[in-house]
PDB file of N, CA and C in Angstrom:
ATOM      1  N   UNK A   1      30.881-169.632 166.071  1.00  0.00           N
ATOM      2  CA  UNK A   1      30.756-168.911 164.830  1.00  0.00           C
ATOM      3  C   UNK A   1      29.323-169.099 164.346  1.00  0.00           C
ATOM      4  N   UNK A   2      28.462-168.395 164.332  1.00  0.00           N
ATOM      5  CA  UNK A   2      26.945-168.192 163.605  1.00  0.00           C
ATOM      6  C   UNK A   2      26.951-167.752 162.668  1.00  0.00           C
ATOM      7  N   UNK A   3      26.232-167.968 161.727  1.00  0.00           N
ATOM      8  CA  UNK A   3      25.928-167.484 160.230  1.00  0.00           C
ATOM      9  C   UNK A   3      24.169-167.280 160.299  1.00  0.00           C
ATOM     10  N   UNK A   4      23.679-166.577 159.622  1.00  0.00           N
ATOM     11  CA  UNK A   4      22.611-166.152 159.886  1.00  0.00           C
ATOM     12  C   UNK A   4      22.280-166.525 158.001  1.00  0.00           C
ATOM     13  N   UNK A   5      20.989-166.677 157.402  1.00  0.00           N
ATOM     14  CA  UNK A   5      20.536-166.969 156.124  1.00  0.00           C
ATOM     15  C   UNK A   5      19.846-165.402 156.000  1.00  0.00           C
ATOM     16  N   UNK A   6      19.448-165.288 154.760  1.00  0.00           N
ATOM     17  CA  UNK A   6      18.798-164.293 154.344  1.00  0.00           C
ATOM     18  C   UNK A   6      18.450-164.720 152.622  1.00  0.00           C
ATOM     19  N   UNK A   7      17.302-164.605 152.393  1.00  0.00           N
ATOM     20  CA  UNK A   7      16.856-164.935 151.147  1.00  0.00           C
ATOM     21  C   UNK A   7      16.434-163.666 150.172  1.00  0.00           C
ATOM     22  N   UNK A   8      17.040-163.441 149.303  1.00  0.00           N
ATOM     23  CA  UNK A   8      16.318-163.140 148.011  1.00  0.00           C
ATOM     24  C   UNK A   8      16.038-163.053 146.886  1.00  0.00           C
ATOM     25  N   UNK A   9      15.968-162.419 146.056  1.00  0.00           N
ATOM     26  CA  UNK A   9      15.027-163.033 144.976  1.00  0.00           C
ATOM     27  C   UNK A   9      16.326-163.611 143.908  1.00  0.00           C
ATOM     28  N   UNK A  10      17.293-163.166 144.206  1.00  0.00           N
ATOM     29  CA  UNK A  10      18.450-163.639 142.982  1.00  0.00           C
ATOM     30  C   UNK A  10      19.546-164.800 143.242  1.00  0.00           C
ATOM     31  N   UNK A  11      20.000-164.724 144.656  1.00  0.00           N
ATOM     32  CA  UNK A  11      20.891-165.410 145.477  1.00  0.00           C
ATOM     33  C   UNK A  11      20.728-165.305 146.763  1.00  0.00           C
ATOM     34  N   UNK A  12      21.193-166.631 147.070  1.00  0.00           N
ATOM     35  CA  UNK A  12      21.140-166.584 148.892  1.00  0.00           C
ATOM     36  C   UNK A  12      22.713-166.227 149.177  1.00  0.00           C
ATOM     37  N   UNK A  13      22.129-165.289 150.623  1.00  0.00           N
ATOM     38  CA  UNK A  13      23.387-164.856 151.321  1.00  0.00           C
ATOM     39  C   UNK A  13      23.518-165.518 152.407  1.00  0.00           C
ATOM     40  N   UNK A  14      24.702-165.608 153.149  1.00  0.00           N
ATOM     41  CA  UNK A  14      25.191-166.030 154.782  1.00  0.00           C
ATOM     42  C   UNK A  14      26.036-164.957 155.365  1.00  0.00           C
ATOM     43  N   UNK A  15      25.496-164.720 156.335  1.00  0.00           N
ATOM     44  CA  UNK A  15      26.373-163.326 157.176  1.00  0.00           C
ATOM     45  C   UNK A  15      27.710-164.021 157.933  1.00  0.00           C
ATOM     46  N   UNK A  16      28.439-164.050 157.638  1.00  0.00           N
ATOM     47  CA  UNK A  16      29.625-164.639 158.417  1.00  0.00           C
ATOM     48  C   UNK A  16      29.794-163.130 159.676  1.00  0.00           C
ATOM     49  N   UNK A  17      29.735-164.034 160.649  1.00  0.00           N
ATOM     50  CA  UNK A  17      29.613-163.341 161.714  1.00  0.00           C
ATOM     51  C   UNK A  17      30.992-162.790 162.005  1.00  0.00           C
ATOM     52  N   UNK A  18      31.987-163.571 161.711  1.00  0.00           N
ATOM     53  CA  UNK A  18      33.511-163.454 162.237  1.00  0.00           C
ATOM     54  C   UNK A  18      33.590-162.132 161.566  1.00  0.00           C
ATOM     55  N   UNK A  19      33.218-161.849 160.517  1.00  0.00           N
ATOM     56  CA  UNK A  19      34.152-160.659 159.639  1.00  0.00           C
ATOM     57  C   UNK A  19      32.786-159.581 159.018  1.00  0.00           C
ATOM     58  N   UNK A  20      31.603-159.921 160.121  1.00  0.00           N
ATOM     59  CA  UNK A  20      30.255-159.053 159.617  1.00  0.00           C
ATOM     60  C   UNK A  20      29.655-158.275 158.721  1.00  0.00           C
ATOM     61  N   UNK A  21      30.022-159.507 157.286  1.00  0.00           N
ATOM     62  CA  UNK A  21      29.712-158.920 156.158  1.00  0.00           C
ATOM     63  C   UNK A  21      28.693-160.231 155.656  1.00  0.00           C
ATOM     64  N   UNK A  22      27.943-159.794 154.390  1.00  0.00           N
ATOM     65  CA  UNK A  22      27.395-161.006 154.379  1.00  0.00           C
ATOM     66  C   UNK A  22      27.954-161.368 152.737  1.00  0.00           C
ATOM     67  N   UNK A  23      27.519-162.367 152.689  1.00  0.00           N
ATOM     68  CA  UNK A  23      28.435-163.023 151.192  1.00  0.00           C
ATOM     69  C   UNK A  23      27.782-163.957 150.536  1.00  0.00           C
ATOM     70  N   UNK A  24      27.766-164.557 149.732  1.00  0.00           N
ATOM     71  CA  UNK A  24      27.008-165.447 148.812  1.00  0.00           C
ATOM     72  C   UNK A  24      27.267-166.930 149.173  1.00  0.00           C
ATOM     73  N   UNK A  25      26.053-167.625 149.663  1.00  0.00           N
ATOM     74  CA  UNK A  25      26.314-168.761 149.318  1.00  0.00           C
ATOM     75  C   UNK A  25      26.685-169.553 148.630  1.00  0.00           C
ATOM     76  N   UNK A  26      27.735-170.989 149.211  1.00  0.00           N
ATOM     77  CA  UNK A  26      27.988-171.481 147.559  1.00  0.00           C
ATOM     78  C   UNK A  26      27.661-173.185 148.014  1.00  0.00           C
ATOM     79  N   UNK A  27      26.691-173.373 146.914  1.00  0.00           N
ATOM     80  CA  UNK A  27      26.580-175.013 146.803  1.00  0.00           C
ATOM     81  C   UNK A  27      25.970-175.124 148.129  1.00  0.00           C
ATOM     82  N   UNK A  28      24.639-173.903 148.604  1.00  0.00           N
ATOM     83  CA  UNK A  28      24.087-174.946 149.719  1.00  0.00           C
ATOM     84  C   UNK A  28      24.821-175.053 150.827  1.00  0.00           C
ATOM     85  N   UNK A  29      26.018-174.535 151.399  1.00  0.00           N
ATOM     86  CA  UNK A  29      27.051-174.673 152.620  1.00  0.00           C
ATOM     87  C   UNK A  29      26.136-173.060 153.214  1.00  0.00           C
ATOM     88  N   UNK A  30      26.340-173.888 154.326  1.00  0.00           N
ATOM     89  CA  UNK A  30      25.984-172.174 155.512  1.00  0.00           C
ATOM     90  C   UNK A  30      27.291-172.184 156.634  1.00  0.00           C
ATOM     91  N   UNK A  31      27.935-172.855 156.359  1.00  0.00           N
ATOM     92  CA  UNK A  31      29.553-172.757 157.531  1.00  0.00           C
ATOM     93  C   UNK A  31      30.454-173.090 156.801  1.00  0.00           C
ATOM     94  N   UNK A  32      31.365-171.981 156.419  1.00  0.00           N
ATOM     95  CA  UNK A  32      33.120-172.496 156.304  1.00  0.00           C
ATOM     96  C   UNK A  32      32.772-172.016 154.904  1.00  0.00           C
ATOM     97  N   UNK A  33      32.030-170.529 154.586  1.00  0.00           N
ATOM     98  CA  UNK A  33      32.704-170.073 153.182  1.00  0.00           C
ATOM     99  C   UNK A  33      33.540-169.492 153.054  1.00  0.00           C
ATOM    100  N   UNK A  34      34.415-168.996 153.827  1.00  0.00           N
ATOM    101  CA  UNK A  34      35.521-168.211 153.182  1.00  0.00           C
ATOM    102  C   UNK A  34      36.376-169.715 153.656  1.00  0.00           C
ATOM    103  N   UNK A  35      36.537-170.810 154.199  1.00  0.00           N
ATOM    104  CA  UNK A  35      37.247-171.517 154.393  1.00  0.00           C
ATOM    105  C   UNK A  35      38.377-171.777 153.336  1.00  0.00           C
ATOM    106  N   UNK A  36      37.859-172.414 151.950  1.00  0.00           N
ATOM    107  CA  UNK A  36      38.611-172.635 150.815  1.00  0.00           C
ATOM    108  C   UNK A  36      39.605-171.803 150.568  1.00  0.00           C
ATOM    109  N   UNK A  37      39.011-170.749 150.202  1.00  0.00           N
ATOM    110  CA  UNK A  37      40.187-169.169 150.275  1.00  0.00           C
ATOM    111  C   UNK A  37      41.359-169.361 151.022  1.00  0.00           C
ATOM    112  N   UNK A  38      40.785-169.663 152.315  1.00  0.00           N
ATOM    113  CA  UNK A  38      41.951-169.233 153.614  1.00  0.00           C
ATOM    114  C   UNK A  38      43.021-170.411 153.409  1.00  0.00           C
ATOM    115  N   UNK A  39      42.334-171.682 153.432  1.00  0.00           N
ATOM    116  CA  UNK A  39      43.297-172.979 153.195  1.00  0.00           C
ATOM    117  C   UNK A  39      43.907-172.576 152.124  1.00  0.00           C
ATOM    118  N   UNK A  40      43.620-172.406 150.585  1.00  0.00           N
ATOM    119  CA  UNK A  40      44.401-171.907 149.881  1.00  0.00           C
ATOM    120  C   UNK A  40      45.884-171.133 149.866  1.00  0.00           C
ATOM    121  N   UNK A  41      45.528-169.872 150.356  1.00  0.00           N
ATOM    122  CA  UNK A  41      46.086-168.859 151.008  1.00  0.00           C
ATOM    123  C   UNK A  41      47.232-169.541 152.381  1.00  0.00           C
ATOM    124  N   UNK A  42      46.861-170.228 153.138  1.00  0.00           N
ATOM    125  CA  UNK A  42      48.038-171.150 154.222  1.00  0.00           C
ATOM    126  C   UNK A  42      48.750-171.875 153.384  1.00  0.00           C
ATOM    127  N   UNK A  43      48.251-172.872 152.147  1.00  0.00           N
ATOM    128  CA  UNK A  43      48.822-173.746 151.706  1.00  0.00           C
ATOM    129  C   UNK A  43      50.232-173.230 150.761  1.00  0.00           C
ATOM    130  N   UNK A  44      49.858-172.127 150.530  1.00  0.00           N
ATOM    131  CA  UNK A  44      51.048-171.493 149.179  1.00  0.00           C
ATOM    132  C   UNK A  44      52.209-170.730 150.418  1.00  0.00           C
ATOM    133  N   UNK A  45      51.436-169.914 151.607  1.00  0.00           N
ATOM    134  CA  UNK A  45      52.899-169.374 152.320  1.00  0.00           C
ATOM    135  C   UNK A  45      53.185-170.619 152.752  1.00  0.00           C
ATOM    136  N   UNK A  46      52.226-171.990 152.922  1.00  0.00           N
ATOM    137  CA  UNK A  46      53.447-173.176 153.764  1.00  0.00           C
ATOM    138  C   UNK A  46      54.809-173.372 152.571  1.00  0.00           C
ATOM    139  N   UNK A  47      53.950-173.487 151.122  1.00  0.00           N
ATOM    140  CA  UNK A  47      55.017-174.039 150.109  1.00  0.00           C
ATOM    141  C   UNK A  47      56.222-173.438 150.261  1.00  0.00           C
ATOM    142  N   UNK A  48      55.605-171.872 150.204  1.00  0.00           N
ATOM    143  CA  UNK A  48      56.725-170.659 150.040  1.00  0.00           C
ATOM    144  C   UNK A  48      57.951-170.799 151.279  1.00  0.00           C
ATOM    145  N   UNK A  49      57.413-170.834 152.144  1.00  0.00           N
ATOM    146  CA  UNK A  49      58.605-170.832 153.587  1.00  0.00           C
ATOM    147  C   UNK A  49      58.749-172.127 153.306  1.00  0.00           C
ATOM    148  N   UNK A  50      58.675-173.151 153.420  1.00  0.00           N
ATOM    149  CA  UNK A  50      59.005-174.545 152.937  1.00  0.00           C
ATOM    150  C   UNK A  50      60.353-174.301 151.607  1.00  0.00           C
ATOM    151  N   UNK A  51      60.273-173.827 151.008  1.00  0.00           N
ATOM    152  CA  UNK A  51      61.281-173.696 149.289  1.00  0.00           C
ATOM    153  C   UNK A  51      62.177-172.581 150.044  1.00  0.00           C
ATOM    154  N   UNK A  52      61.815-171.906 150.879  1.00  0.00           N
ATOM    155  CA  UNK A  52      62.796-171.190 151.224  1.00  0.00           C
ATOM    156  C   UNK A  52      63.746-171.652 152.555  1.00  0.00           C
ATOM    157  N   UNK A  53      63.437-172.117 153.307  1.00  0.00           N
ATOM    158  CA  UNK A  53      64.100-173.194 154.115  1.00  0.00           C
ATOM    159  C   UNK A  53      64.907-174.244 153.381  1.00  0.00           C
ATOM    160  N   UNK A  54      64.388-174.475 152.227  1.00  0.00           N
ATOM    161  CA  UNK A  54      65.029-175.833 151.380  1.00  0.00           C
ATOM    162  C   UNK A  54      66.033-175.128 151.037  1.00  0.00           C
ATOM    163  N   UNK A  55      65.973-173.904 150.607  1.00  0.00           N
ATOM    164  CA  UNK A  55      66.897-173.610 149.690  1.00  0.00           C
ATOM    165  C   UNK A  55      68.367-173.071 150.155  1.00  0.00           C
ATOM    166  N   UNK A  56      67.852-172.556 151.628  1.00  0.00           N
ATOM    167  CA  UNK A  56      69.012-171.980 152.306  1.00  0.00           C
ATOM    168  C   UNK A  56      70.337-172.650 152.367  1.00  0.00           C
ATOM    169  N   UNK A  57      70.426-173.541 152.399  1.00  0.00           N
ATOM    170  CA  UNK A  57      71.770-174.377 152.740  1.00  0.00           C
ATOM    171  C   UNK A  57      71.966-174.900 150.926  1.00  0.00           C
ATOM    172  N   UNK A  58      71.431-174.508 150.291  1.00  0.00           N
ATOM    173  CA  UNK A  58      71.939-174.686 148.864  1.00  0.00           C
ATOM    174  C   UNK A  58      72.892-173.754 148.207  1.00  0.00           C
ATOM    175  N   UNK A  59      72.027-172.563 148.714  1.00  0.00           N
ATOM    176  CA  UNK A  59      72.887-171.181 148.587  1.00  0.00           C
ATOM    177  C   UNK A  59      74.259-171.105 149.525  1.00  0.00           C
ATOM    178  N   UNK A  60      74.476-171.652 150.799  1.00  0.00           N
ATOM    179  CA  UNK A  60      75.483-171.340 151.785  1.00  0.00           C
ATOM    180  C   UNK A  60      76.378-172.666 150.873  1.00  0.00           C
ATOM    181  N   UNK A  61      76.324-173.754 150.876  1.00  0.00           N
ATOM    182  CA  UNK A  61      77.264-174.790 149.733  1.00  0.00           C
ATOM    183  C   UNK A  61      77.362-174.557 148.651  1.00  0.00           C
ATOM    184  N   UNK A  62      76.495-173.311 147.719  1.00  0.00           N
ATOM    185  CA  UNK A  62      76.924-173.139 146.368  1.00  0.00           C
ATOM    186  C   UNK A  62      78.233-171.739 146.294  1.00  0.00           C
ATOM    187  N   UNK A  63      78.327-171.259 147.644  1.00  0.00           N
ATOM    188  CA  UNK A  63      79.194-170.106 147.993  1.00  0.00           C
ATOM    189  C   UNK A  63      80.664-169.951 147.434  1.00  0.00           C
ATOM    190  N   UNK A  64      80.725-169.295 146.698  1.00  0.00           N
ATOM    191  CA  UNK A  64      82.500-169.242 146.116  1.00  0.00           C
ATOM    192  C   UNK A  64      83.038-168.920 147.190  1.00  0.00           C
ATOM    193  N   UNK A  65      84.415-169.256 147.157  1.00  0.00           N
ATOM    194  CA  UNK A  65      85.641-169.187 148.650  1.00  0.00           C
ATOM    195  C   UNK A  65      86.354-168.092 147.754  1.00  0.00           C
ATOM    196  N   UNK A  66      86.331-167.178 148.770  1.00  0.00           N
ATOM    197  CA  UNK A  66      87.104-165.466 148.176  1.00  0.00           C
ATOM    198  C   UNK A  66      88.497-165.877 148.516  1.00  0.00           C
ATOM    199  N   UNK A  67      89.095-164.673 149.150  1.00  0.00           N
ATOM    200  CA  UNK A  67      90.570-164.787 148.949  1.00  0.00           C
ATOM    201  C   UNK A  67      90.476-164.749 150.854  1.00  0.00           C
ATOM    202  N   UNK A  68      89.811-164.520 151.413  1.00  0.00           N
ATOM    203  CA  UNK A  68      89.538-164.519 153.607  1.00  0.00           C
ATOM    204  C   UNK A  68      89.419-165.190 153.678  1.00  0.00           C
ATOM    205  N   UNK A  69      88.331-166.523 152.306  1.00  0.00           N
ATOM    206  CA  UNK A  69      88.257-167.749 153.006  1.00  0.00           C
ATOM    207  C   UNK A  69      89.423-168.861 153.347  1.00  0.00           C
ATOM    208  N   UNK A  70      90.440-168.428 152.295  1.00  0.00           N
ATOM    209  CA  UNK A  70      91.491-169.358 151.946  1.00  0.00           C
ATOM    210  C   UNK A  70      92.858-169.191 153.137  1.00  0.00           C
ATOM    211  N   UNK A  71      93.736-170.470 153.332  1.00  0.00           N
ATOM    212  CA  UNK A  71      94.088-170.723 154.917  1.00  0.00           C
ATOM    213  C   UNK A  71      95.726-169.665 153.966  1.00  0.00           C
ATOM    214  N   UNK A  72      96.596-169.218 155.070  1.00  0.00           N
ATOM    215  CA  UNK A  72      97.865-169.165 154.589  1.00  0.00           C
ATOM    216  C   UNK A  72      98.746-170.049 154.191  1.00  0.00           C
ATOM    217  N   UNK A  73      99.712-170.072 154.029  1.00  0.00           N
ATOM    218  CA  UNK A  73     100.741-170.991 153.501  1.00  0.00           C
ATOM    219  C   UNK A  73     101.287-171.632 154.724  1.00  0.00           C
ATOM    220  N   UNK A  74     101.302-170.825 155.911  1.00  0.00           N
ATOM    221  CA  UNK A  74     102.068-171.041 157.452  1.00  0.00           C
ATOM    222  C   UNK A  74     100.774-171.957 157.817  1.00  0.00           C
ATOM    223  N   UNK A  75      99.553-171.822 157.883  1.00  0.00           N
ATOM    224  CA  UNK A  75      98.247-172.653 158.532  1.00  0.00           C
ATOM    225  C   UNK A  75      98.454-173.936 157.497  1.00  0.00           C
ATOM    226  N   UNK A  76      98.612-174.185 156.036  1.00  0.00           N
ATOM    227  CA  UNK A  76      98.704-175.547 155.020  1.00  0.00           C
ATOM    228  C   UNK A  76      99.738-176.459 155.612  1.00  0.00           C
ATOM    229  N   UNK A  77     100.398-175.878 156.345  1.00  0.00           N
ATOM    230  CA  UNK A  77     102.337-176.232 156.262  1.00  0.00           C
ATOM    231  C   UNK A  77     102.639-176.576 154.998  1.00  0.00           C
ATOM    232  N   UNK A  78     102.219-175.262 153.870  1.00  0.00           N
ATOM    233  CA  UNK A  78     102.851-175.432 152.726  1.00  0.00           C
ATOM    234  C   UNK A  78     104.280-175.818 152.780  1.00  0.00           C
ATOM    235  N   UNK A  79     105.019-176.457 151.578  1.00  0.00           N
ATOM    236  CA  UNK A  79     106.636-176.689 151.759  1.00  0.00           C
ATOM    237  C   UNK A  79     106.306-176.667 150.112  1.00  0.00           C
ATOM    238  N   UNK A  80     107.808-176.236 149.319  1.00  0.00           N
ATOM    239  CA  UNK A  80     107.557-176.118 147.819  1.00  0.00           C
ATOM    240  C   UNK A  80     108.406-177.661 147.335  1.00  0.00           C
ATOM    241  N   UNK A  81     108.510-178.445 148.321  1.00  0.00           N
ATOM    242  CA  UNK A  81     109.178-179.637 147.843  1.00  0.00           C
ATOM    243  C   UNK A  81     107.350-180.766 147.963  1.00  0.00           C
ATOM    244  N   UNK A  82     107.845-181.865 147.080  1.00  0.00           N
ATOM    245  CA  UNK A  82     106.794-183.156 147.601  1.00  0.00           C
ATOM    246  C   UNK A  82     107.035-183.558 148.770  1.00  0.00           C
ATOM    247  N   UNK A  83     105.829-184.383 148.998  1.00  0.00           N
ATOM    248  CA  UNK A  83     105.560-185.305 149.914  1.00  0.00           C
ATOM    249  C   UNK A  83     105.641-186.660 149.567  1.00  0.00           C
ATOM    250  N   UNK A  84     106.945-187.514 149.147  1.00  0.00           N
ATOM    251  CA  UNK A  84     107.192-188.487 148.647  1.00  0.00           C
ATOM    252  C   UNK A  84     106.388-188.178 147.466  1.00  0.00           C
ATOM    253  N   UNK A  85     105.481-189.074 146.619  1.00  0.00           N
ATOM    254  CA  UNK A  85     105.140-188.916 145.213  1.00  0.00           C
ATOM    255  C   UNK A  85     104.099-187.990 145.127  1.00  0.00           C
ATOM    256  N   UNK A  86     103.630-187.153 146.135  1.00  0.00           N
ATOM    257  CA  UNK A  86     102.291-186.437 146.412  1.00  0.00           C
ATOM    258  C   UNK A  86     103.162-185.377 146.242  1.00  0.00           C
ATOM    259  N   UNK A  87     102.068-184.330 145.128  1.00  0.00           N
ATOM    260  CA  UNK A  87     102.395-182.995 144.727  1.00  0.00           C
ATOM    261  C   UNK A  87     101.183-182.155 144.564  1.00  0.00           C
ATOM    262  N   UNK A  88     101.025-180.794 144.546  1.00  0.00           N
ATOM    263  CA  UNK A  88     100.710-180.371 144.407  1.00  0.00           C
ATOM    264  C   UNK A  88     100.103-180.254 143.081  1.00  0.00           C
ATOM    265  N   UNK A  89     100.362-180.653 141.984  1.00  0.00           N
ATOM    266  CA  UNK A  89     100.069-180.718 140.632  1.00  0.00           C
ATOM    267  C   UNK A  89      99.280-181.945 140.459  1.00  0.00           C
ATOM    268  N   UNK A  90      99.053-183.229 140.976  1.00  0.00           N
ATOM    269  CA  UNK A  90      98.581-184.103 141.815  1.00  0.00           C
ATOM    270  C   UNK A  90      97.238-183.771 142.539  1.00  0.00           C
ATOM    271  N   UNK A  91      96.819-182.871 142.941  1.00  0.00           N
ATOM    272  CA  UNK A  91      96.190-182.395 143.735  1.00  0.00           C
ATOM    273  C   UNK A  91      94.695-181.946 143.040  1.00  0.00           C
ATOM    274  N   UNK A  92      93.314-182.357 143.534  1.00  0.00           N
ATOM    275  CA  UNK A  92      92.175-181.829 143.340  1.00  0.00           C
ATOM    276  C   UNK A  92      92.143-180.146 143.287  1.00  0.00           C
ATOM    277  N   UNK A  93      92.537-179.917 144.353  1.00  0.00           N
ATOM    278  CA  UNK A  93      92.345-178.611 144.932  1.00  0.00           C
ATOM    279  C   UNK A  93      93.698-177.756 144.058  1.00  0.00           C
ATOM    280  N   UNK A  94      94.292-178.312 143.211  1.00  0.00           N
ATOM    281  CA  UNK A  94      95.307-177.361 142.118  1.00  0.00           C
ATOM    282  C   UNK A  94      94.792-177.111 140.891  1.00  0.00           C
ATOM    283  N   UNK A  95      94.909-175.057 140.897  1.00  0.00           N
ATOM    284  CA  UNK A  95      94.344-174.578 139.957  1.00  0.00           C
ATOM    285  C   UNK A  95      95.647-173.885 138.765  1.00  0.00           C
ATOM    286  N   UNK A  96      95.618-174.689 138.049  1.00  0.00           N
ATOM    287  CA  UNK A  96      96.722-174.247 137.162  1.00  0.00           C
ATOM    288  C   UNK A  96      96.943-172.935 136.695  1.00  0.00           C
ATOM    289  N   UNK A  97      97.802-172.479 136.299  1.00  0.00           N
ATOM    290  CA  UNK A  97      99.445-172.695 136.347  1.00  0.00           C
ATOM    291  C   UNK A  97     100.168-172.292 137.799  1.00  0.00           C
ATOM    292  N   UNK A  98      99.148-171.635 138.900  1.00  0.00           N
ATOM    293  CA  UNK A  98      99.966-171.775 139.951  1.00  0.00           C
ATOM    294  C   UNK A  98      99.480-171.132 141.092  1.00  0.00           C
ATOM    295  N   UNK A  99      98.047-171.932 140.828  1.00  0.00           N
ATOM    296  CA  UNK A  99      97.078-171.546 142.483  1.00  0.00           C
ATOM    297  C   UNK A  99      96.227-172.600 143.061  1.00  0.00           C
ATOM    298  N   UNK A 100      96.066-172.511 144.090  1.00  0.00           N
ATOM    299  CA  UNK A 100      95.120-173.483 144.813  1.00  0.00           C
ATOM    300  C   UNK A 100      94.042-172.974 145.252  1.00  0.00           C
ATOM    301  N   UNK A 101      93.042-173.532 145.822  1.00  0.00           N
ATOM    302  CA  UNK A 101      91.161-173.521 145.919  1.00  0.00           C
ATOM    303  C   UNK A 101      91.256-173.034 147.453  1.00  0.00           C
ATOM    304  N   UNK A 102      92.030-173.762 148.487  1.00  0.00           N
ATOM    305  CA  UNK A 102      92.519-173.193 149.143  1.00  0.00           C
ATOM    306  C   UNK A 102      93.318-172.582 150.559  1.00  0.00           C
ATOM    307  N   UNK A 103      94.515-172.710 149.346  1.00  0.00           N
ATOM    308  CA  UNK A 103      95.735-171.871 150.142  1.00  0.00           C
ATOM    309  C   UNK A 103      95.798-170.658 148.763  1.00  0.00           C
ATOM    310  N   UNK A 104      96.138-169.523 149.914  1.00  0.00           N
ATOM    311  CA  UNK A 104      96.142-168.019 148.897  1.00  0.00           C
ATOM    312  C   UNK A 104      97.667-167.999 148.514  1.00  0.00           C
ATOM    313  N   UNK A 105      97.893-167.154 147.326  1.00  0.00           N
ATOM    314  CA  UNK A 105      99.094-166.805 147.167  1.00  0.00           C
ATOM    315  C   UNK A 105      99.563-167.808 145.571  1.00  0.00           C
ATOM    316  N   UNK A 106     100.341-167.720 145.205  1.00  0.00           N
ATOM    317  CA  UNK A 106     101.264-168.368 144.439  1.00  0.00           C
ATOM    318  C   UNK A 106     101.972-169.781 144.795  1.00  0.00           C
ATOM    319  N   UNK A 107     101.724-170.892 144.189  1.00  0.00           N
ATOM    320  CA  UNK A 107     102.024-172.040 145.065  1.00  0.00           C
ATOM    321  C   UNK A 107     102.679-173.228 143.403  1.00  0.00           C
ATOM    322  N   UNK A 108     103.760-173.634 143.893  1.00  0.00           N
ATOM    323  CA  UNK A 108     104.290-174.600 142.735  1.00  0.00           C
ATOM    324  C   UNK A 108     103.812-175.507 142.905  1.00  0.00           C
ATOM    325  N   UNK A 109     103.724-175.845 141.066  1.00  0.00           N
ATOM    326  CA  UNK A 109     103.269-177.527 140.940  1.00  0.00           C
ATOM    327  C   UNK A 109     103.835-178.992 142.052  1.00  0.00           C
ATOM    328  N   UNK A 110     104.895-178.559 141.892  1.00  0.00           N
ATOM    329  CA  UNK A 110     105.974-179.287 143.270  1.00  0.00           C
ATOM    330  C   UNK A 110     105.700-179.322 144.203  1.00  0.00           C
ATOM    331  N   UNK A 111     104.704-178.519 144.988  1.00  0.00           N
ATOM    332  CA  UNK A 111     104.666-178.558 146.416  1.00  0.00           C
ATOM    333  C   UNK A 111     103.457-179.282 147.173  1.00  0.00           C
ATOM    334  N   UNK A 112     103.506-178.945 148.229  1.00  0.00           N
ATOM    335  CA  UNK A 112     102.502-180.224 148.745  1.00  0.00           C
ATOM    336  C   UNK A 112     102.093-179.226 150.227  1.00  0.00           C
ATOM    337  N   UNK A 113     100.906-179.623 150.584  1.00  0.00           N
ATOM    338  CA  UNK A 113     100.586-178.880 152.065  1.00  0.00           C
ATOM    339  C   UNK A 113      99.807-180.078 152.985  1.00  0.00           C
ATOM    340  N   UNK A 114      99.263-179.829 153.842  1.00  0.00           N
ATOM    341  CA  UNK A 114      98.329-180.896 154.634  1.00  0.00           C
ATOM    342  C   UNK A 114      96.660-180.578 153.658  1.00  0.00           C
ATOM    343  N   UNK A 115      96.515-179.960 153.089  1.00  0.00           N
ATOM    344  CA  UNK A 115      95.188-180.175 152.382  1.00  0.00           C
ATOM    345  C   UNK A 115      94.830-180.812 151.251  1.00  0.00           C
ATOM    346  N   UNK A 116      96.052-181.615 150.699  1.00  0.00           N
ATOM    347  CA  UNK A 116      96.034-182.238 149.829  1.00  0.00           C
ATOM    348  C   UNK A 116      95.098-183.469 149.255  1.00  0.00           C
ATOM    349  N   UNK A 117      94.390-183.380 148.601  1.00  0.00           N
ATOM    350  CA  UNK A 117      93.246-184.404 148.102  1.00  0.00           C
ATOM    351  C   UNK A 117      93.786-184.426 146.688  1.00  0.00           C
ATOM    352  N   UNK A 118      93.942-185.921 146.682  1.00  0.00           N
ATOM    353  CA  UNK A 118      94.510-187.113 145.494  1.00  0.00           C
ATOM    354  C   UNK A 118      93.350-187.175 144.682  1.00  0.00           C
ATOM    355  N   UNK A 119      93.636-186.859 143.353  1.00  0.00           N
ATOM    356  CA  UNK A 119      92.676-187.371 142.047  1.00  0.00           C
ATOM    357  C   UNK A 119      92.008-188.845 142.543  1.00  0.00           C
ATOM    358  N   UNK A 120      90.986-188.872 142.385  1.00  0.00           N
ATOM    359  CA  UNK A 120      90.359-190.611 142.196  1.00  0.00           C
ATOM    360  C   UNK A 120      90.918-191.298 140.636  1.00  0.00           C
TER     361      UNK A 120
END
């Protein structure tokens, strides 16, 4: 990469050869003026694709579960009786007065499936 000087009477120029224009010196440098710019310019698309990579799997775990995501009653082995003291009403995943997060459909406080997660 060559840069060539040129003097006159108001400001000095440097011809950056790469992009054969000439441009103003700054602070006395004759190599690497558009440098600052360019680093600049890399540093914000790194941030940018960086925040967007971060963010992807925030968006896929912040995802509401529709009614396709949710298993049937035959896949839970729903049953509308307990599971000894384990009920459905009992249950994290029970949305009152008579749905679950998810198994689809209509489901009693009484009942119990294999997805059952106990209050702490």
């Amino acid at each position: 990469m060559g840069l060539a000087f040129a003097r006159t009477t108001t400001k000095s120029l440097v011809y950056n050869v790469r992009h054969g224009v000439w441009v103003p010196a700054f602070a006395g440098t004759t190599r690497g003026v558009n440098i600052v710019a360019k680093q600049q310019a890399d540093r914000s698309r790194r941030c940018f694709i960086g925040a967007a990579i971060a963010g992807l799997p925030a968006t896929l775990l912040l995802r509401t579960a529709s009614a396709s995501d949710k298993m049937t009653k035959s896949q839970a082995e729903y049953q509308d009786t307990p599971n000894g003291i384990y009920s459905c009403g009992l249950c994290t995943l029970f949305v009152a007065p008579d749905g679950c997060k998810v198994v689809e459909g209509a489901i009693s406080k009484e009942g119990w499936c294999k997805a059952f997660a106990a209050v702490d």
